[in-house]
C-alpha atoms as a PDB file:
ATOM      1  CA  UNK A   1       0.000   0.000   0.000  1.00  0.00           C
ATOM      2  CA  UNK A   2       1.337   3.799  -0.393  1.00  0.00           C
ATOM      3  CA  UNK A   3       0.999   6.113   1.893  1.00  0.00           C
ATOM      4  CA  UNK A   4      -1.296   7.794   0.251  1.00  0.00           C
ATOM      5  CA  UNK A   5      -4.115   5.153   1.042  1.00  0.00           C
ATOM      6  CA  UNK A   6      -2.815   5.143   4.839  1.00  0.00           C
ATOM      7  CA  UNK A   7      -4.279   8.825   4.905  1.00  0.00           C
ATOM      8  CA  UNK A   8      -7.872   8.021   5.343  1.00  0.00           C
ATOM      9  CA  UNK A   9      -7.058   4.855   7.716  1.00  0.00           C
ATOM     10  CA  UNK A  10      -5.214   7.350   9.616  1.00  0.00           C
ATOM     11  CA  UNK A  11      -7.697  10.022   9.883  1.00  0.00           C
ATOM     12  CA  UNK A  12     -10.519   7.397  10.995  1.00  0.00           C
ATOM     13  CA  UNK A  13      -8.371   6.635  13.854  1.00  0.00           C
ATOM     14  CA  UNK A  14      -7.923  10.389  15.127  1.00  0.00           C
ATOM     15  CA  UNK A  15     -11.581  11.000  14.959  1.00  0.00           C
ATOM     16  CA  UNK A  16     -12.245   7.456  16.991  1.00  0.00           C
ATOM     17  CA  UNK A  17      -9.784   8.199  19.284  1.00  0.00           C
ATOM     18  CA  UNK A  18     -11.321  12.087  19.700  1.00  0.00           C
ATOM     19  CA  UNK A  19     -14.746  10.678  19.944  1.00  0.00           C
ATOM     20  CA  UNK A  20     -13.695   7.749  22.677  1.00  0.00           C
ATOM     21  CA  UNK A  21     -12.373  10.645  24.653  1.00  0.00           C
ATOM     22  CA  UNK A  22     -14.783  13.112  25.006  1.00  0.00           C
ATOM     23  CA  UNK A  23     -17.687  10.464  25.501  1.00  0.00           C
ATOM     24  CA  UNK A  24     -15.551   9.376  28.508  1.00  0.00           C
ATOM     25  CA  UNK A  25     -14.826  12.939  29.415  1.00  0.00           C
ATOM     26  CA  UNK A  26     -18.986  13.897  28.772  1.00  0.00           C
ATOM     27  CA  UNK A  27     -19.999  10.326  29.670  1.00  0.00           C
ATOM     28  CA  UNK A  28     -18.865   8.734  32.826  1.00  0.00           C
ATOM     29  CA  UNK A  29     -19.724  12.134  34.709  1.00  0.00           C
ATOM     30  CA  UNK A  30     -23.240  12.408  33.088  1.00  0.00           C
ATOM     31  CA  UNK A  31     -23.954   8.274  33.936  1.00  0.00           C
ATOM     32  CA  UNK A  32     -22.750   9.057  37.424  1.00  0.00           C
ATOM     33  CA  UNK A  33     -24.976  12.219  37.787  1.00  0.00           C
ATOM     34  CA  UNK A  34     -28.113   9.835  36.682  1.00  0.00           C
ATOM     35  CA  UNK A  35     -27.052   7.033  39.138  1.00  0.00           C
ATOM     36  CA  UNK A  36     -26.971   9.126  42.065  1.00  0.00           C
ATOM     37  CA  UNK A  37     -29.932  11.924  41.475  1.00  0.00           C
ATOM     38  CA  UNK A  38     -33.552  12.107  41.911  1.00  0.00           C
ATOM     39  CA  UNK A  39     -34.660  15.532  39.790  1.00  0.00           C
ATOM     40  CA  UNK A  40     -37.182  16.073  37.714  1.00  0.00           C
ATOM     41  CA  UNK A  41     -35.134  16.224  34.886  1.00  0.00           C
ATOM     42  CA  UNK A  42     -33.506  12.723  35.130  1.00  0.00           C
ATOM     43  CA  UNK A  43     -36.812  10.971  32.800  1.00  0.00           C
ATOM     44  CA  UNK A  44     -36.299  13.773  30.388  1.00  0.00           C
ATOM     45  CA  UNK A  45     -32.294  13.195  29.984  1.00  0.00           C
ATOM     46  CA  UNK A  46     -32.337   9.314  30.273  1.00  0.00           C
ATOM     47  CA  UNK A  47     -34.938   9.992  27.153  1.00  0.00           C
ATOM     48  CA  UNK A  48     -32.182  12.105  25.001  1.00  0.00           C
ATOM     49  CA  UNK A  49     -29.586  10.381  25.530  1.00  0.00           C
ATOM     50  CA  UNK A  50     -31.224   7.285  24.367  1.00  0.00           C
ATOM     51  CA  UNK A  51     -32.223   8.505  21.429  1.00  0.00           C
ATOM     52  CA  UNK A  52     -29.342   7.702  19.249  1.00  0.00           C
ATOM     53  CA  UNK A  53     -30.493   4.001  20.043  1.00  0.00           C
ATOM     54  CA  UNK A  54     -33.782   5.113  18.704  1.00  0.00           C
ATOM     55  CA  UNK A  55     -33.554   7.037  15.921  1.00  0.00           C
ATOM     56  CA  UNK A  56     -30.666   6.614  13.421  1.00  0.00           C
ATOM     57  CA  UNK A  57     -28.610   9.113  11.798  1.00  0.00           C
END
C-alpha cells in the first residue's frame, strides 16, 4: 500500500480516538450524575440520551 491510502485509515483513527475521549470525558460524569440523582429532569435526559439508540442518523 502507499501512503497515500494510509491517509484516510489514519484520519478514521484520530476521529475514533477524539470521539472515545470526550464520551468518557462527557460520559462517565453524566452516567454518574443519573445514578446518584432524583430531579425532575432525570426521565427527560435518560430519554435524550437514548435517542441515538432510537432514531438513526
Amino acid at each position: 500500500m502507499a501512503d497515500l491510502d494510509l491517509g484516510p485509515v489514519w484520519l478514521t483513527l484520530r476521529l475514533a480516538a477524539v470521539t472515545v475521549l470526550l464520551l468518557l470525558l462527557v460520559g462517565t460524569p453524566l452516567a454518574w450524575w443519573l445514578a446518584h440523582t432524583r430531579t425532575r429532569l432525570k426521565p427527560l435526559i435518560e430519554a435524550v440520551t437514548a435517542l441515538p439508540l432510537v432514531l438513526p442518523p
